[in-house]
Protein backbone atom coordinates (compact mmCIF):
# COMPACT_ATOMS: atom_id res chain seq x y z
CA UNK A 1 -15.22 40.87 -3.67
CA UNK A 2 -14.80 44.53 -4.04
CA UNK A 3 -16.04 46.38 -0.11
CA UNK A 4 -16.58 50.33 0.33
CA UNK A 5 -13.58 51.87 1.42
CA UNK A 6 -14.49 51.85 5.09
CA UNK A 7 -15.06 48.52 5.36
CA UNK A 8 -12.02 47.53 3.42
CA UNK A 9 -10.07 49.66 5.73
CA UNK A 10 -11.04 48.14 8.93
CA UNK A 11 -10.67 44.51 7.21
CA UNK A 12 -6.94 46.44 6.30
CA UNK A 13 -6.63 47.33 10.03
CA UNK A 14 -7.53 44.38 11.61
CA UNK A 15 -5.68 41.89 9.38
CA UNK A 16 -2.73 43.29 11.15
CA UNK A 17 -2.99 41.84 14.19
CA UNK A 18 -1.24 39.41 15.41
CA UNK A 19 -3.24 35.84 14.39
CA UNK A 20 -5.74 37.36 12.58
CA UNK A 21 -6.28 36.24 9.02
CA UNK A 22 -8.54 37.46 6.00
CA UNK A 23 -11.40 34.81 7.48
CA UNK A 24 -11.06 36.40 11.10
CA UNK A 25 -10.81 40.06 10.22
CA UNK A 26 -14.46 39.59 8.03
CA UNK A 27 -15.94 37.75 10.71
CA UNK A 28 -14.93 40.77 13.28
CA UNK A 29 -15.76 43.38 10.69
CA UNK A 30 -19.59 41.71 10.18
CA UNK A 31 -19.92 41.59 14.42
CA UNK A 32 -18.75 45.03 14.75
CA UNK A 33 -21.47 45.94 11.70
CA UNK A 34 -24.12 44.43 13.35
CA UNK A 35 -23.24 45.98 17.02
CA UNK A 36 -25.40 49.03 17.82
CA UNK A 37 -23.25 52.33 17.71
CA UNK A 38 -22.95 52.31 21.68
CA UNK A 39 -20.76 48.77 21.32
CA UNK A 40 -18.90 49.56 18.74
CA UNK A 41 -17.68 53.10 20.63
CA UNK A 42 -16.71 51.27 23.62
CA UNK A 43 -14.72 49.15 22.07
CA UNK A 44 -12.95 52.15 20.41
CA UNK A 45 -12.73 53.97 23.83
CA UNK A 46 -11.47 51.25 25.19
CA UNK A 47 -8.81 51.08 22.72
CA UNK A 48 -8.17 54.91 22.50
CA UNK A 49 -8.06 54.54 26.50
CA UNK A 50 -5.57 51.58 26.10
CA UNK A 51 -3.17 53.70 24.52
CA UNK A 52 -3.09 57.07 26.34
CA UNK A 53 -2.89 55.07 29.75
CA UNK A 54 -1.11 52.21 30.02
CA UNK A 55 2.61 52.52 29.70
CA UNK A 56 5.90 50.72 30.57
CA UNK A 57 7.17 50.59 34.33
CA UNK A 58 9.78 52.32 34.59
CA UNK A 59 11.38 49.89 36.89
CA UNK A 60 10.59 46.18 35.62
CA UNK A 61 9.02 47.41 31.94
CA UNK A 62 6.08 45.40 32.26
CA UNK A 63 2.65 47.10 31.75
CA UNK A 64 1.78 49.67 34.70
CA UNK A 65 -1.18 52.71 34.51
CA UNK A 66 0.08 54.95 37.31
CA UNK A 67 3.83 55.82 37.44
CA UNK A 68 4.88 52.26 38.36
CA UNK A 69 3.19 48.65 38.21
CA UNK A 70 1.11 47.33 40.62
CA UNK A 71 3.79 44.46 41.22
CA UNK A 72 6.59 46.82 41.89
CA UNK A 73 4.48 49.10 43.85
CA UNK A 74 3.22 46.15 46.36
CA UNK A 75 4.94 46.10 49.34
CA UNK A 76 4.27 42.46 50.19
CA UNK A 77 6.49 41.37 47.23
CA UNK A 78 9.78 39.44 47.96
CA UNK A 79 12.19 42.39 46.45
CA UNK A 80 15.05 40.76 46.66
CA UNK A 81 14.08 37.98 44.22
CA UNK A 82 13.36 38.95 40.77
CA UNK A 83 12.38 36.91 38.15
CA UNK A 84 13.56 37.91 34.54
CA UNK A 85 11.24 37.41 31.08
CA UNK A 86 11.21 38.12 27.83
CA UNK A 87 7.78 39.89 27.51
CA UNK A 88 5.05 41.17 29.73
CA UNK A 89 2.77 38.37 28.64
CA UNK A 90 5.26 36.15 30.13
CA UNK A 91 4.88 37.71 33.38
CA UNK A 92 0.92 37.20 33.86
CA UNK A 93 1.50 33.79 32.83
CA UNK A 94 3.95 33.38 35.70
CA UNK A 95 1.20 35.10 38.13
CA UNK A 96 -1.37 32.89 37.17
CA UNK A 97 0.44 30.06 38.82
CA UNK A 98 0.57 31.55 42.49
CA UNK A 99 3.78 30.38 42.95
CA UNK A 100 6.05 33.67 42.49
CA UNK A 101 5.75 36.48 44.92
CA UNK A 102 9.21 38.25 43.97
CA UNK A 103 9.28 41.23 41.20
CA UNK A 104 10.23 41.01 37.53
CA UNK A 105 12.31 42.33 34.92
CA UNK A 106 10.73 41.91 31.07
CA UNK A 107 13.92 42.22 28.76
CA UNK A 108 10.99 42.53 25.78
CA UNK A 109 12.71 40.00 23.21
CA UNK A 110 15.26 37.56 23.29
CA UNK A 111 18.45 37.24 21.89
CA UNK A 112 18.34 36.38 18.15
CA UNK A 113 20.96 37.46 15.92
CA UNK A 114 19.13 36.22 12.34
CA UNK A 115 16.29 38.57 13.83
CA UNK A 116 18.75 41.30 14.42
CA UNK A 117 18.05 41.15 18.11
CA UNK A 118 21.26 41.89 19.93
CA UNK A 119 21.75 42.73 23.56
CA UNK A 120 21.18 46.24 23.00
CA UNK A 121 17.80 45.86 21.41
CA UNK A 122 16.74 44.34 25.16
CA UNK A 123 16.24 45.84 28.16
CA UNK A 124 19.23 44.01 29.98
CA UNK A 125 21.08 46.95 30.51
CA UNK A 126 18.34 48.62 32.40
CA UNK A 127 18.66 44.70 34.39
CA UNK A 128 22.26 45.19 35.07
CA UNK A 129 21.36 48.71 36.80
CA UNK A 130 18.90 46.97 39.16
CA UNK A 131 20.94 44.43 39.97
CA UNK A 132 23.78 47.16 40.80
CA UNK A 133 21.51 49.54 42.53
CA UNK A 134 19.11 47.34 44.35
CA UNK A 135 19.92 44.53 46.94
CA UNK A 136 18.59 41.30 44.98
CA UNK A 137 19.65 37.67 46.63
CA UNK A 138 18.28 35.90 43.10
CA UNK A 139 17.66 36.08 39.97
CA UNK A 140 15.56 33.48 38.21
CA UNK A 141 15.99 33.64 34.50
CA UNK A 142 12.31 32.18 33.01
CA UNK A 143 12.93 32.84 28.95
CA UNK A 144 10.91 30.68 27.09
CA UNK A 145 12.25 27.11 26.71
CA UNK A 146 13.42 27.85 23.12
CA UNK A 147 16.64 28.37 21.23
CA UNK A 148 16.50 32.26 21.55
CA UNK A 149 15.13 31.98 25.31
CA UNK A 150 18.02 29.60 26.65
CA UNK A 151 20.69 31.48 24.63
CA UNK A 152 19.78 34.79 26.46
CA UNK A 153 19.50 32.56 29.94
CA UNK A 154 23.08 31.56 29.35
CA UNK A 155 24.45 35.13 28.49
CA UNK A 156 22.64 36.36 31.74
CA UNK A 157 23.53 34.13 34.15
CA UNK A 158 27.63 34.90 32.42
CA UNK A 159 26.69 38.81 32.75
CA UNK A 160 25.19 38.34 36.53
CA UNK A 161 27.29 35.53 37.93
CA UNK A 162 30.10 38.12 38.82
CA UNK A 163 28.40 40.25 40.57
CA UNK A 164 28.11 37.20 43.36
CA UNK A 165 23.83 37.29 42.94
CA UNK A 166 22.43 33.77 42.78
CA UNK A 167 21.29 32.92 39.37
CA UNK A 168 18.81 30.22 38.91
CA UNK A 169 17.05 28.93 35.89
CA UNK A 170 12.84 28.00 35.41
CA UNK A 171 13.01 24.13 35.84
CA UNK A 172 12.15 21.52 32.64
CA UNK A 173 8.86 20.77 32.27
CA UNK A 174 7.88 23.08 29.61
CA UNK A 175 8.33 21.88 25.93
CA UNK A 176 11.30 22.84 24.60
CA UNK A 177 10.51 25.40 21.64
CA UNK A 178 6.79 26.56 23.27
CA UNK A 179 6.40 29.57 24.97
CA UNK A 180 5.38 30.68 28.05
CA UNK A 181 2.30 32.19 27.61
CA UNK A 182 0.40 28.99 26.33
CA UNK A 183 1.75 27.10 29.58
CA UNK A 184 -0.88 25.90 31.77
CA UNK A 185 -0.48 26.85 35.60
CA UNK A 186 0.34 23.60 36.67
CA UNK A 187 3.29 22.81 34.39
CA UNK A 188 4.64 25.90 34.45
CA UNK A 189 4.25 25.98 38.90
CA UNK A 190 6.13 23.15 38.92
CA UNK A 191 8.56 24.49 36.62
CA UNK A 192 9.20 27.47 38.99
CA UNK A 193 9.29 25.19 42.29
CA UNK A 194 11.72 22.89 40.80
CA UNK A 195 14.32 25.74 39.05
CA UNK A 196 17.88 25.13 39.29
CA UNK A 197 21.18 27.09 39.75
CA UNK A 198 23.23 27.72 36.69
């Protein structure tokens, strides 16, 4: 079926996002058509808004609006416990469990040579700075329980053992090969309460 151009666009648009198919993007195309004008701009506000304000930290490079994140910014976070992931997703799944109150670091990928994702494509040397510059007692390495995410855990913990930091890893209890972000609190709680040194 042949659409005007500014429906076929959007359809265009929205197809590439991540999990959206043909099926999806009509379906969201159809509910934005039959939104009054006032809906439809908020949502592209809200987008347009998305983009001019929220940036990385400049710290832990998870998401942060002001000039850091609210997580490095709170004062009644353990500092000298940081808890590395691969992306900022990963780190409100960790928050939703209550059981973390260090900081972060979010390396955004994992190692993955057939990907072409070496260690300079992450942001571990931004990790080793911290480490360096700031006075850290552990580091818990919580990459996803997958290939990529334990063969980054294991070139960490090689990187940070020297430096006489305590490097622990997220505990079993997640399925090997799922990520982090589908975890539910409870698993992935007891996954941080029971981590081990590596």
């Amino acid at each position: 079926m042949a659409y005007p151009d500014a429906i076929q666009n959007l359809l265009d648009e929205l197809g590439r996002l991540p999990g959206i198919g043909p099926k999806s993007a009509q379906r969201i195309a159809y509910w934005l058509l039959d939104s009054d004008a006032d809906g439809a701009q908020r949502l592209a506000d809200s987008i347009v808004t998305l983009k001019d304000q929220i940036h990385f930290c400049p710290t832990c490079w998870d998401f942060a609006e002001g000039e850091q994140c609210a997580i490095c910014l709170d004062p009644t976070r353990n500092a000298r416990l940081l808890c590395v992931v691969e992306e900022p997703r990963d780190v409100a799944a960790i928050e939703r469990t209550g059981e973390y109150r260090g900081r972060y670091h979010v390396l955004h990928g994992a190692l993955s040579p057939m990907d072409g994702i070496g260690p300079e494509q992450l942001r571990s040397r931004e990790l080793m700075a911290r480490l360096a510059s700031e006075d850290i007692d552990e580091v818990v390495l919580a990459t996803n329980p997958n290939v990529e995410g334990e063969t980054t855990a294991t070139w960490l913990a090689r990187l940070i053992k020297p430096l006489a930091i305590k490097v622990t890893r997220i505990a079993s209890g997640l399925p090997v090969g799922g990520d982090l972000e589908f975890a539910d609190e409870v698993t992935l709680g007891h996954a941080l309460t029971s981590r081990r040194e590596l």
